[in-house]
Protein backbone atom coordinates (compact mmCIF):
# COMPACT_ATOMS: atom_id res chain seq x y z
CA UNK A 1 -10.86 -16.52 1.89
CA UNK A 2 -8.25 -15.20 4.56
CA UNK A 3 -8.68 -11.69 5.42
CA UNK A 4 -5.49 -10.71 7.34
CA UNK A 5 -3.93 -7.22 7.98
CA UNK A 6 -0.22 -7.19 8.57
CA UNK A 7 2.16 -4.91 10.77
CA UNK A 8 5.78 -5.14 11.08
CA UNK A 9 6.94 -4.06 14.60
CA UNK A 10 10.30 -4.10 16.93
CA UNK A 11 10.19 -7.48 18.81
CA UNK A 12 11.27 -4.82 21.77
CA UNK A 13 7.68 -3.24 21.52
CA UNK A 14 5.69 -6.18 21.41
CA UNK A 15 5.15 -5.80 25.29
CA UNK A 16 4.33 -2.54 24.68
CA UNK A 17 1.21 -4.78 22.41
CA UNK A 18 0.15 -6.94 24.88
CA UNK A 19 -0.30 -4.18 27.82
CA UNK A 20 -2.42 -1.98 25.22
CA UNK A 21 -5.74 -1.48 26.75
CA UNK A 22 -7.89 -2.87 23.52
CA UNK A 23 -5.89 -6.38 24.31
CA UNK A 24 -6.80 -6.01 27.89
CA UNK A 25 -10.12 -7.46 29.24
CA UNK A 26 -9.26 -10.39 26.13
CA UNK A 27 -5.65 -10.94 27.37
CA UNK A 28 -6.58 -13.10 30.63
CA UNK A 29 -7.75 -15.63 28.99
CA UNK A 30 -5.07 -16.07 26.39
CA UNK A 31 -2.99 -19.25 26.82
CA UNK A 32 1.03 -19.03 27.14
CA UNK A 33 2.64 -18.53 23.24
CA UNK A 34 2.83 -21.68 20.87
CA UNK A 35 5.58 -22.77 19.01
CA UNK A 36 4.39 -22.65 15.19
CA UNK A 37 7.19 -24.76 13.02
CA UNK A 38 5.67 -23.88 9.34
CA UNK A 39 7.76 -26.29 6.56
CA UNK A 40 7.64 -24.64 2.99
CA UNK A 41 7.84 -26.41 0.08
CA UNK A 42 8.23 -26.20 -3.41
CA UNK A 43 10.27 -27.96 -6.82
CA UNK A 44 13.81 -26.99 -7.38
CA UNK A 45 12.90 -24.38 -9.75
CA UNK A 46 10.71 -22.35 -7.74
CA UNK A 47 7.09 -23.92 -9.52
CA UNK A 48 4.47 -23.08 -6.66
CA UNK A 49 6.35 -19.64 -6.29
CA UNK A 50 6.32 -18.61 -10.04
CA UNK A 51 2.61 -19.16 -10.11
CA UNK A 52 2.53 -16.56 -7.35
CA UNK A 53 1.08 -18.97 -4.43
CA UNK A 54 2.62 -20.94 -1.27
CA UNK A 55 2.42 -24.29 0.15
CA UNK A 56 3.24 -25.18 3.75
CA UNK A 57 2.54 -27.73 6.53
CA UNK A 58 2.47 -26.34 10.29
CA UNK A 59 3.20 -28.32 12.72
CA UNK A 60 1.71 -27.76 16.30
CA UNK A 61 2.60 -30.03 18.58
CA UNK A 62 1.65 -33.71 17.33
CA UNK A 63 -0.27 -31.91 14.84
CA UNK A 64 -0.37 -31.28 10.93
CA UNK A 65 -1.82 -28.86 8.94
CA UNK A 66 -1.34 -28.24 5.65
CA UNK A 67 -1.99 -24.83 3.72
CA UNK A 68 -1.97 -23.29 0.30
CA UNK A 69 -2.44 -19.65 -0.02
CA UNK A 70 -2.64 -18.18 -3.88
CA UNK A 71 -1.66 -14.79 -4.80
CA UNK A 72 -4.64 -12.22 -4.00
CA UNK A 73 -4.99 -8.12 -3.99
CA UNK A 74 -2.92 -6.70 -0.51
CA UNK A 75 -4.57 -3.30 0.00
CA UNK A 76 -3.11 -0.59 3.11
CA UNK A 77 -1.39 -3.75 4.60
CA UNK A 78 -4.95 -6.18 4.03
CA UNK A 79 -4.22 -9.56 2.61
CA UNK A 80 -7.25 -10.13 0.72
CA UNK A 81 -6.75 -13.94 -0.69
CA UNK A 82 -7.56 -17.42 -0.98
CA UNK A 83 -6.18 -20.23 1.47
CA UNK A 84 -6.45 -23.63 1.39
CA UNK A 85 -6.54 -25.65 4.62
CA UNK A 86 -6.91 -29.10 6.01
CA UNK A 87 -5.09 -31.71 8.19
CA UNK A 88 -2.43 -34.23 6.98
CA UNK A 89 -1.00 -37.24 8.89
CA UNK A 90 2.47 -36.69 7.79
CA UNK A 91 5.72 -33.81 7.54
CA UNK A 92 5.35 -33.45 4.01
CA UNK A 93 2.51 -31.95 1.52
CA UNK A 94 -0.50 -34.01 0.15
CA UNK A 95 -1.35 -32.68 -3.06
CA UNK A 96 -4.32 -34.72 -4.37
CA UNK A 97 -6.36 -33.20 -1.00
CA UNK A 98 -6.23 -30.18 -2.86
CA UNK A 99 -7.66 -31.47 -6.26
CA UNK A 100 -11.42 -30.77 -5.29
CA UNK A 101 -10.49 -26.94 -4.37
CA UNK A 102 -7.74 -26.05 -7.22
CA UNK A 103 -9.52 -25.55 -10.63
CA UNK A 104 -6.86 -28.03 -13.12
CA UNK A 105 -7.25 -25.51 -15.80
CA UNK A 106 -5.74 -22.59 -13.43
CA UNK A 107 -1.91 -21.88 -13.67
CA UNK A 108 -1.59 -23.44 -9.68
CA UNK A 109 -4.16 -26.23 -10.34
CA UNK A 110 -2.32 -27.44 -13.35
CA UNK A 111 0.95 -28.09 -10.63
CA UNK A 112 -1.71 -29.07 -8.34
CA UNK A 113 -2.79 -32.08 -10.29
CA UNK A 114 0.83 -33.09 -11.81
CA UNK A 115 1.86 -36.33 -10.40
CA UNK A 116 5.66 -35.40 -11.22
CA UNK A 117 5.26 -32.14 -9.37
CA UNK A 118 3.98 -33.80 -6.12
CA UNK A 119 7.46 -36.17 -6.50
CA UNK A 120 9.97 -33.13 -6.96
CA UNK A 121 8.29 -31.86 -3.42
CA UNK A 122 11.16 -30.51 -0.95
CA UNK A 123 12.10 -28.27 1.72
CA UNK A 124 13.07 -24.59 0.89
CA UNK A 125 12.46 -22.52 4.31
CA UNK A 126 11.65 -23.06 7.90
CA UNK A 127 9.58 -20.51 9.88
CA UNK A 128 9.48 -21.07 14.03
CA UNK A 129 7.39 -18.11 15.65
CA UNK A 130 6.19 -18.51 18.53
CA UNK A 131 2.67 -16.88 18.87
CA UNK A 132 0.32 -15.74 21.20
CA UNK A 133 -3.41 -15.00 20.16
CA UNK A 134 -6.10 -12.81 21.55
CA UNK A 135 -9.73 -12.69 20.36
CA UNK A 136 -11.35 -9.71 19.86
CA UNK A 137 -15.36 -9.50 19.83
CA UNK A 138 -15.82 -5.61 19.47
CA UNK A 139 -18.96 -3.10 20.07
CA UNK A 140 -19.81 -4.19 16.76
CA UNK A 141 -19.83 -7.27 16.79
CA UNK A 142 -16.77 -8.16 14.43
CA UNK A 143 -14.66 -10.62 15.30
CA UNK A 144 -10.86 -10.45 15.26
CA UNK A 145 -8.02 -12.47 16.18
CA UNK A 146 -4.78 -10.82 16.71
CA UNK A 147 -1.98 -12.74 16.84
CA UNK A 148 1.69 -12.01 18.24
CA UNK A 149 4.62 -13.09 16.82
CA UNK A 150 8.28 -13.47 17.19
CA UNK A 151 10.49 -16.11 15.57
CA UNK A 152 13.02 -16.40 12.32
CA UNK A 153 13.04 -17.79 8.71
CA UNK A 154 15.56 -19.90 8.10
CA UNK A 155 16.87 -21.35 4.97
CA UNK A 156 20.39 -23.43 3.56
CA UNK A 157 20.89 -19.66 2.17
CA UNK A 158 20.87 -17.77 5.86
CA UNK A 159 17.97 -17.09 8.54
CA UNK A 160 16.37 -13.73 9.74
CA UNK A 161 14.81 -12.51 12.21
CA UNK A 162 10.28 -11.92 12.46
CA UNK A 163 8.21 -9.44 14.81
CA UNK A 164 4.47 -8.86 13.85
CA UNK A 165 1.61 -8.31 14.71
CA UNK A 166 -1.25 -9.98 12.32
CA UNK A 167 -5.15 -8.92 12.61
CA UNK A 168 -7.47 -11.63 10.90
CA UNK A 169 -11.21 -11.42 10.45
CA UNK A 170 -12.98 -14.21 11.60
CA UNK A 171 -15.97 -12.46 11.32
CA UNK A 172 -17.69 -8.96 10.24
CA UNK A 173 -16.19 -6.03 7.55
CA UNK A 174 -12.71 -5.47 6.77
CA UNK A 175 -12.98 -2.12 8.51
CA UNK A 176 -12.81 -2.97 11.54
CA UNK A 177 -8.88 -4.49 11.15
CA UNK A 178 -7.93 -0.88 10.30
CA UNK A 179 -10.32 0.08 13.77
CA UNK A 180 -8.31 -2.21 15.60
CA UNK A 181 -4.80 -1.06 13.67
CA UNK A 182 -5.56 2.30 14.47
CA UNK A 183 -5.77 1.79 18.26
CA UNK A 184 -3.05 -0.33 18.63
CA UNK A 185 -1.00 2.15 17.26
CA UNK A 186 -1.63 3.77 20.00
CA UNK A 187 0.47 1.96 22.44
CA UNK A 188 3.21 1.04 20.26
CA UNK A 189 5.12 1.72 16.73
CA UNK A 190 3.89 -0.42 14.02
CA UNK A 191 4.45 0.12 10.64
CA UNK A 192 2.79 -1.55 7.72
CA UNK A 193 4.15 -5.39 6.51
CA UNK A 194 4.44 -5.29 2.81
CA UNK A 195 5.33 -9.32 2.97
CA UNK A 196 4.13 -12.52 3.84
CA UNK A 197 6.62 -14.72 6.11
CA UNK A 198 6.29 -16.61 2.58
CA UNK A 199 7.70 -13.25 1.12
CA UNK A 200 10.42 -13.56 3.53
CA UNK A 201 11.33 -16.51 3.28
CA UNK A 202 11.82 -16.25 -0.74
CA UNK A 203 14.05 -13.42 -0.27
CA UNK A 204 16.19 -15.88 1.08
CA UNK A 205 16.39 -18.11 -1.90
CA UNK A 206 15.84 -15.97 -4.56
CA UNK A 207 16.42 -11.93 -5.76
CA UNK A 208 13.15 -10.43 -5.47
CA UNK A 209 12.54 -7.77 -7.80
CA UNK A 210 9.30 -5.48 -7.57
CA UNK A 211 8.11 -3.84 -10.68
CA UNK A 212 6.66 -0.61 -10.85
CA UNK A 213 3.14 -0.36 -11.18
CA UNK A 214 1.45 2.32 -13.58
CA UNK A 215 -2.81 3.10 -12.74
CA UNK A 216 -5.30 0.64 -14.19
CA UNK A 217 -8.28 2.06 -16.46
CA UNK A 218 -11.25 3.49 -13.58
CA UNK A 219 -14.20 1.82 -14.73
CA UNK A 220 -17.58 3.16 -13.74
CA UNK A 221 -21.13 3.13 -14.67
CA UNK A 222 -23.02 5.97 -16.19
CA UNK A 223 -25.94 5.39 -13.75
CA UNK A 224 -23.59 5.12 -10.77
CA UNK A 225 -23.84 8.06 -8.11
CA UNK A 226 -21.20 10.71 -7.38
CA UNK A 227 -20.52 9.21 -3.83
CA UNK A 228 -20.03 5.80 -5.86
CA UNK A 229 -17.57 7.24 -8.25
CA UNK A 230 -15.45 9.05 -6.27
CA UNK A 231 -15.10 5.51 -3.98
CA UNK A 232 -13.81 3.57 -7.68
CA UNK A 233 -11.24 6.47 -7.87
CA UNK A 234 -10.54 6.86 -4.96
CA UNK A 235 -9.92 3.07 -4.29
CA UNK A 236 -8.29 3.10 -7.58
CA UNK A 237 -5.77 6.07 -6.58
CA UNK A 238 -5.13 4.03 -3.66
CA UNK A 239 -4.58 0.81 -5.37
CA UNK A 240 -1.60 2.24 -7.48
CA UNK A 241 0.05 3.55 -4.28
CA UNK A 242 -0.61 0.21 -2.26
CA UNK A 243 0.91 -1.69 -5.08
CA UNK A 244 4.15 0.52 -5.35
CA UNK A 245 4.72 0.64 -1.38
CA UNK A 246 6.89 -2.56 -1.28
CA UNK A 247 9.44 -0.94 -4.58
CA UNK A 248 9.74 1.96 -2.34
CA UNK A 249 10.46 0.08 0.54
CA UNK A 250 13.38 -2.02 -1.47
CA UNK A 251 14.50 0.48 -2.80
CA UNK A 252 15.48 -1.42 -6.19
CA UNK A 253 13.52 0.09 -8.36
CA UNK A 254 13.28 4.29 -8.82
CA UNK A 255 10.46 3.51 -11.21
CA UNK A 256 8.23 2.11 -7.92
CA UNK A 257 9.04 5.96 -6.29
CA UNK A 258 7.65 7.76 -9.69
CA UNK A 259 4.69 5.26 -9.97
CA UNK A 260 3.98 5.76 -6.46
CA UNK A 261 4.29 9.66 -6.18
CA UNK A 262 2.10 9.55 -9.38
CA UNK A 263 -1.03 7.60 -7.53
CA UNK A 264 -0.73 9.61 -4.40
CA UNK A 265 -0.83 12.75 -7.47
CA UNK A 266 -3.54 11.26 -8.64
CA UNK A 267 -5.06 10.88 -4.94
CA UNK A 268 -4.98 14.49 -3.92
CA UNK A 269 -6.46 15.43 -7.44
CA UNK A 270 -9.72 13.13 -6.76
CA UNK A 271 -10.13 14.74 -3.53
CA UNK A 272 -9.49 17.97 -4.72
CA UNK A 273 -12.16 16.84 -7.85
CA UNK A 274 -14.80 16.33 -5.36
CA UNK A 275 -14.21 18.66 -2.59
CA UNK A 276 -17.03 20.92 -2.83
CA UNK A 277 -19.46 17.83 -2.26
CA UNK A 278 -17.17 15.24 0.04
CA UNK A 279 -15.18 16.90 2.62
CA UNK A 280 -11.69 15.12 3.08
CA UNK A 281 -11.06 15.37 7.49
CA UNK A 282 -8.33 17.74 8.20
CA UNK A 283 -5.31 17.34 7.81
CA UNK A 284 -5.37 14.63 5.05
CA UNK A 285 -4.02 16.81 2.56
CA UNK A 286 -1.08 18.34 4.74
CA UNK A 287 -0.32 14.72 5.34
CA UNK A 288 -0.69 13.61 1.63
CA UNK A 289 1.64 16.41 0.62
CA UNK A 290 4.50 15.41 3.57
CA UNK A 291 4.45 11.34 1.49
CA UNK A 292 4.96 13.15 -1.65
CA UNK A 293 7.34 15.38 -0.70
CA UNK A 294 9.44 12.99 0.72
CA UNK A 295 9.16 10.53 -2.35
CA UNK A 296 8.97 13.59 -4.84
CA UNK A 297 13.18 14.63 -3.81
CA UNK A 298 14.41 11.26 -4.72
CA UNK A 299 12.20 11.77 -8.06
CA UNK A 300 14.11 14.88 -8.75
CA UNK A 301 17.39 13.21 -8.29
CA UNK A 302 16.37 10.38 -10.53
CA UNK A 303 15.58 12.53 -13.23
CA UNK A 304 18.41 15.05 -13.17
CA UNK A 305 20.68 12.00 -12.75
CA UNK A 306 19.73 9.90 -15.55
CA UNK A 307 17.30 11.82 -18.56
CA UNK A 308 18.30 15.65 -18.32
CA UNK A 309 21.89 14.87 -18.27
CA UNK A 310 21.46 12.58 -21.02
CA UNK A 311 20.21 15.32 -23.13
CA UNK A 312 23.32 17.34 -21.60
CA UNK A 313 25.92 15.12 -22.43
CA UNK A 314 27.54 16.33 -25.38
CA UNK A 315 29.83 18.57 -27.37
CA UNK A 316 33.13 17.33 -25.92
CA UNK A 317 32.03 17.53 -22.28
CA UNK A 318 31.16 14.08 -21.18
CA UNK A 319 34.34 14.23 -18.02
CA UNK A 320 32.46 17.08 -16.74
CA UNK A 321 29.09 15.63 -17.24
CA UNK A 322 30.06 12.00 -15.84
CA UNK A 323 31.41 13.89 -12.64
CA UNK A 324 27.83 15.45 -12.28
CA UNK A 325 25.73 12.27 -12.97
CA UNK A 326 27.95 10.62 -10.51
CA UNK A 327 27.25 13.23 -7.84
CA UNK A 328 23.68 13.41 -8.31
CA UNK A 329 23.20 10.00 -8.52
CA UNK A 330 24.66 9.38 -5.36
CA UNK A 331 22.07 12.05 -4.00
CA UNK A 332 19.37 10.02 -5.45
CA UNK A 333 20.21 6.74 -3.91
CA UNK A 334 20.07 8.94 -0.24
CA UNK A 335 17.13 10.70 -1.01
CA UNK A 336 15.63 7.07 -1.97
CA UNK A 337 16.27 6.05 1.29
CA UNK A 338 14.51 8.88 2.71
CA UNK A 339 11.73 8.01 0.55
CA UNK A 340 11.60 4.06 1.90
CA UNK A 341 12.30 5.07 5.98
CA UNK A 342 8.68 8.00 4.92
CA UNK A 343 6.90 5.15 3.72
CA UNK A 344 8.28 2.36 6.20
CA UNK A 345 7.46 4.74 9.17
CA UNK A 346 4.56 5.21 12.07
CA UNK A 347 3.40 8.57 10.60
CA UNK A 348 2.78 6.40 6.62
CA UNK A 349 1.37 3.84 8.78
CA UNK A 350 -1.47 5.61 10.28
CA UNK A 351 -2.03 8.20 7.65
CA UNK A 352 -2.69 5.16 5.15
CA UNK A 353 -4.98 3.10 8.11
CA UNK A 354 -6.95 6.46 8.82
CA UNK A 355 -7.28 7.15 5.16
CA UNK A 356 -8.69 3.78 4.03
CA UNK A 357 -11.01 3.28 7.19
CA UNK A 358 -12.31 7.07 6.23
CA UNK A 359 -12.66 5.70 2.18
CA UNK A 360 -14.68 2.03 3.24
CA UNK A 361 -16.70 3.68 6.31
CA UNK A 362 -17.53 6.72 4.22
CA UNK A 363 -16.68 9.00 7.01
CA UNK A 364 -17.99 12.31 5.12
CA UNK A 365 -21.47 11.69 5.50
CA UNK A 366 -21.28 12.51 9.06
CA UNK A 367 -19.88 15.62 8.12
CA UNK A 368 -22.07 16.83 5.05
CA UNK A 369 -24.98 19.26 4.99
CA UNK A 370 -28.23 18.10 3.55
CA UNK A 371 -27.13 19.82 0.19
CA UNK A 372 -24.34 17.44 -0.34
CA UNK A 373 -25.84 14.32 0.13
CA UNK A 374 -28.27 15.47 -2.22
CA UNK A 375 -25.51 16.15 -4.90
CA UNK A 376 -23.23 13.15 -3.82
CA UNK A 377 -26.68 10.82 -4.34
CA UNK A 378 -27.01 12.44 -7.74
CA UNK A 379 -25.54 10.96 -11.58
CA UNK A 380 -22.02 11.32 -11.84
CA UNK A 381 -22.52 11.83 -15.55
CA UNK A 382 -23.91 14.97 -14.79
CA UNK A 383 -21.17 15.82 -12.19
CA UNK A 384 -18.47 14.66 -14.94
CA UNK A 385 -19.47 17.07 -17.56
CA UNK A 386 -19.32 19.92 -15.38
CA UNK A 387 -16.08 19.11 -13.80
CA UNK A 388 -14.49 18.54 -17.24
CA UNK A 389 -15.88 21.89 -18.55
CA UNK A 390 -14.71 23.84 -15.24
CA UNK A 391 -10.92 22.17 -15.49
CA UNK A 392 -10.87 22.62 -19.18
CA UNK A 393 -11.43 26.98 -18.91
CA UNK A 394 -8.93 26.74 -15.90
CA UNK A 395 -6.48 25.45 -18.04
CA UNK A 396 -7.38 27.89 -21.38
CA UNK A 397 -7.21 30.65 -18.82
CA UNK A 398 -4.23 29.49 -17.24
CA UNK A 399 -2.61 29.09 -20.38
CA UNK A 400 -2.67 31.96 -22.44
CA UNK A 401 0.43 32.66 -24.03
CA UNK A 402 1.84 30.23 -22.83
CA UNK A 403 5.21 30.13 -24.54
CA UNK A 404 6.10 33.53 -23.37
CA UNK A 405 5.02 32.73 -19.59
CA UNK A 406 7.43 32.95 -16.69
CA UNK A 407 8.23 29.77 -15.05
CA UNK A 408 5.96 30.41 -11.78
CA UNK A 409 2.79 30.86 -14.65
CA UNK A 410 3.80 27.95 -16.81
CA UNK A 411 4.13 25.82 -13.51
CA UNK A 412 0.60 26.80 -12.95
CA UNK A 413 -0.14 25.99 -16.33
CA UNK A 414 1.38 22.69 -16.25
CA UNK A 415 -0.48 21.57 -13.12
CA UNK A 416 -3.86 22.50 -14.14
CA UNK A 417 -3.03 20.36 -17.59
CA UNK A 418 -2.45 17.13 -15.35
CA UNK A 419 -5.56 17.99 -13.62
CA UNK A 420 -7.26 18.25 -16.78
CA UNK A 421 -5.83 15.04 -17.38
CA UNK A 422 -6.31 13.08 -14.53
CA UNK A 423 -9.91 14.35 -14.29
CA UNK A 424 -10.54 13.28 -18.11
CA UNK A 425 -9.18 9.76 -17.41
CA UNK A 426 -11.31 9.11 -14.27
CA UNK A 427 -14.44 9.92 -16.32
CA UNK A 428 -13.30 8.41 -19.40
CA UNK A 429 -15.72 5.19 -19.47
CA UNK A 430 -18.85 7.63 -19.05
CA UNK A 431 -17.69 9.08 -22.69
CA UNK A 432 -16.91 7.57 -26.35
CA UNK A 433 -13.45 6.19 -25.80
CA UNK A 434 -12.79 8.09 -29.96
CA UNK A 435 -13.56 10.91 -28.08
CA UNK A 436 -11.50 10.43 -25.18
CA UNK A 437 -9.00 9.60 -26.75
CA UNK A 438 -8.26 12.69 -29.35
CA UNK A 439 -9.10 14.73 -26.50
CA UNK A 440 -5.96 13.06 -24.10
CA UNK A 441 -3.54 12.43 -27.24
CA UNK A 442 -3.56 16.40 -27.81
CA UNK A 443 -2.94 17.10 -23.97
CA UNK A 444 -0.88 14.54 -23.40
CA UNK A 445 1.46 16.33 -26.36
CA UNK A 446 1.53 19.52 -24.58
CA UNK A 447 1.79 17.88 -21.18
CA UNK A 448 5.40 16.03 -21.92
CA UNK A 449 6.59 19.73 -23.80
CA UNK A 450 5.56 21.02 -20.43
CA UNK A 451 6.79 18.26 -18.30
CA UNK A 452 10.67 18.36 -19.74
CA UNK A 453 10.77 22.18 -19.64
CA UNK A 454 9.55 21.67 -15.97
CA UNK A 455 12.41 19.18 -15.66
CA UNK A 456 14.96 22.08 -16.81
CA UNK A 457 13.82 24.43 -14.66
CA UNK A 458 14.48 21.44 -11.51
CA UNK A 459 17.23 20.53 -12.84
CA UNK A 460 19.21 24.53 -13.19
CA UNK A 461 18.03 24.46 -9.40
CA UNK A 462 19.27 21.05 -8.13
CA UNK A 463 22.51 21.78 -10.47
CA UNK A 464 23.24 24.96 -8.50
CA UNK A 465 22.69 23.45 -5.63
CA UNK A 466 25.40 20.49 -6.66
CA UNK A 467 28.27 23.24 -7.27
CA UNK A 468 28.22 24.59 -4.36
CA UNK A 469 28.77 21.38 -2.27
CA UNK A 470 30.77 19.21 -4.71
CA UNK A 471 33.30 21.41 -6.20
CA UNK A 472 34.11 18.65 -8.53
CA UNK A 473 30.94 19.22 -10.70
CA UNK A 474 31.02 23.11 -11.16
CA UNK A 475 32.62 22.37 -14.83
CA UNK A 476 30.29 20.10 -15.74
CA UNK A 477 27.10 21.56 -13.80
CA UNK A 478 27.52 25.26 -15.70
CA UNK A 479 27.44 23.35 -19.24
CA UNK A 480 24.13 21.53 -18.08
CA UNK A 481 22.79 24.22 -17.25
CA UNK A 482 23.83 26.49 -19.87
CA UNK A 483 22.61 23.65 -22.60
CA UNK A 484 19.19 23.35 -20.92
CA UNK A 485 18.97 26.78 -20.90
CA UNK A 486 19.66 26.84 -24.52
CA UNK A 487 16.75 24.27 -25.08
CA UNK A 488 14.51 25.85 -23.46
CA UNK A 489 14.81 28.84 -25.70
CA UNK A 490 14.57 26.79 -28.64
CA UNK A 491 11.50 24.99 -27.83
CA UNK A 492 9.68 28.45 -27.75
CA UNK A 493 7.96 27.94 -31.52
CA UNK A 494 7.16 24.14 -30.42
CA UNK A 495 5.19 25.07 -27.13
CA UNK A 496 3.25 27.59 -29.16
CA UNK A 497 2.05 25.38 -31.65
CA UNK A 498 1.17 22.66 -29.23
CA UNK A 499 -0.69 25.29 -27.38
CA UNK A 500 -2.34 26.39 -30.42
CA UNK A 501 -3.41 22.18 -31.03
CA UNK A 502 -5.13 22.00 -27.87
CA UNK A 503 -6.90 25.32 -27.83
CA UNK A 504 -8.95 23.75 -30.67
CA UNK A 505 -10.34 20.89 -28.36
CA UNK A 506 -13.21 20.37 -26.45
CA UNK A 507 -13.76 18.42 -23.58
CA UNK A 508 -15.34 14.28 -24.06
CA UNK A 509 -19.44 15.40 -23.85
């Protein structure tokens, strides 16, 4: 099992590495960089990369090693996976030193153990880094060796250009990579790798394309504590963000922004949840709220840009309506920019390395009075109830009359429903999923009524704001807004029956 933490960085600031005081008393010793020359292969049609896994042989000097890593969980930068290694005699792959370790009846063993597979064997990409390693025995006694590197990937299709700086447990808890991370950041700006030089090196051959990823099911135990619950959410919350960082990144995909602005949502609920029993450190929420907010304006733009003005796109004004979509879509693809330089930056970087060491550590308990850890060590059944029954009246309260609310009240209204919601689903396994279920279907109702109006009110807002800098789309920006405006007043019998469905719900008990 590799454990390996990742961090992309200028090859300009890698001195700016090796002078950093945590490298220091270590750095003496460390012998003058090697030239790594890492040979991938694979078939012609991509096999050992469909099945999510790569194959290499290294060669160091007169030496051969040969290595298969399979696809495994990457969490805040933390390659968490399994890797095959041992010695070969020759430049190319020897597949049947692998049967022993690779399962037959697993999607990789199955190429693994095909003769015909091992004969359609070639070259696809070239890595040459040269590295330099120091080892790292710290105050704990984990062990650590970071490693230095500078090189290209090259491939028939083009080459480009690698500076990192990897952190690999050789021995003790995870942790301590994000100790390390945290100090090195100190002395220079590293920002979180998203890829493998396997990654990299694929890009080259092939369009990569990252799907968004939506929040798994939280799974808990009814006799699990409330400290142990809020670590599965939490670590769940987490998980949908980690997976959605790449998208962002690539900017392909707006999907990967939503998805990703929706886990950090999720995030700041949970901690919000729990607050009264684990104290988040200060400052986690300002910073929490900067990542959305600089994900949440490209959202905006999406939205207004593709779904609202769908809905506005009619009645013989579709010149008008193109010239707006155009506009705003353009405004999207810049504010989706923003969004990837937020999350590719130093300040994402150590927000998401502080956060995680304060999640696996459990940093609160040094800051909780004796009457937390007494609740935090009690059932989160208990806890779950209470919570549900507390968000549930904040909502009723919240929401009365809700169709003839102002927007600032239904806004209020809206965010203590996906509160409600988010709450409901973290707890959901402790309840009867029949339950659960009639209970979400009748929110989740009034939530999309609420979410589209929500989108109206953004959208008269960002469509004002268009006008006035791209004189081109005031035709077409007054008719949105004048149609949305006209839904809005139509939905008003809709929202109050909803309203009236959900009032006649109870919490999952």
């Amino acid at each position: 099992m590799e454990r390996e933490l990742k961090l992309q960085i200028d090859s300009k600031d890698l001195g700016s590495v090796r002078q950093a005081p945590l490298l220091a008393p270590a750095r003496k010793a460390t012998a003058r960089p090697k030239l790594l020359t890492s040979t991938y292969f694979d078939t012609p049609d991509l096999a050992i990369h469909g099945c999510k896994a790569s194959l290499r042989v290294r060669a160091v000097g007169r030496e051969r090693m040969q290595t298969l890593k399979l696809d495994g969980a990457i969490n805040a930068g933390v390659f968490d996976r399994d890797e095959f290694e041992m010695p070969v005699d020759r430049d190319v792959p020897n597949l049947k030193l692998l049967h022993d370790a690779i399962p037959a009846d697993t999607d990789c063993g199955k190429l693994v153990h095909d003769s015909s597979v091992a004969a359609r064997l070639a070259p696809v990409f070239v890595t040459r880094i040269h590295r330099s390693t120091v080892d790292l025995k710290l105050p704990s006694g984990d062990e650590i060796e970071a490693a230095l590197d500078e090189g290209t990937v090259q491939a028939d299709t083009g080459s480009t250009p690698i500076a990192s700086v990897e952190l690999e447990l050789k021995r003790g808890k995870p942790q301590s990579l994000y100790t390390v991370a945290l100090e090195l950041l100190d002395s220079a700006p590293l920002r979180i790798e998203h890829r493998s030089k396997a990654d990299v090196g694929y890009e080259l051959l092939v369009a990569q394309h990252e799907d968004a990823v939506k929040a798994t099911p939280v799974r808990m135990k009814k006799r699990d504590s409330v400290e142990e619950a809020f670590c599965t959410i939490a670590r769940n919350c987490l998980a949908q963000v980690n997976a959605n960082e790449r998208g962002v990144v690539s900017g392909h995909d707006p999907s990967c922004v939503h998805q990703m602005r929706v886990g950090l949502r999720r995030l700041r609920s949970a901690l919000d949840l729990f607050a009264k029993v684990i104290p988040a450190y200060a400052g986690l929420d300002d910073e929490l709220r900067w990542i959305a907010g600089e994900l949440g304006a490209a959202r905006d733009w999406e939205v207004l840009a593709g779904a609202t003005l769908s809905q506005a796109g009619v009645d013989g004004k579709e010149e008008g309506i193109r010239a707006v979509r155009e506009a705003s879509g353009q405004v999207a693809v810049n504010n989706r920019q923003r969004a990837a330089d937020a999350v590719n930056s130093v300040r994402y970087t150590r927000v998401l390395l502080r956060l995680t060491l304060w999640l696996e550590t459990r940093g609160w308990r040094e800051a909780v009075t004796d009457e937390q850890r007494a609740a935090i060590d009690g059932p989160v059944v208990k806890f779950g109830a209470k919570v549900l029954r507390i968000r549930h009246r904040k909502l009723v309260k919240r929401g009365e009359r809700l169709a003839d609310l102002d927007d600032h009240r239904r806004h209020r209204a809206r965010i203590a429903a996906k509160k409600v919601r988010y709450a409901t689903e973290f707890f959901a396994s402790l309840y009867p999923k029949s339950a659960v279920r009639h209970y979400i279907d009748g929110l989740a109702s009034l939530q999309d009524d609420l979410g589209w109006r929500n989108d109206a009110v953004v959208a008269d807002k960002l469509l004002l704001d268009l006008s006035r800098t791209a004189p081109e789309t005031i035709q077409g920006a007054a008719f949105a807004r004048g149609y949305l405006a006209s839904r809005v007043a139509a939905d008003h019998h809709t929202l109050k029956a909803l309203w009236k469905g959900f009032r006649r719900l109870s919490p999952p008990q």
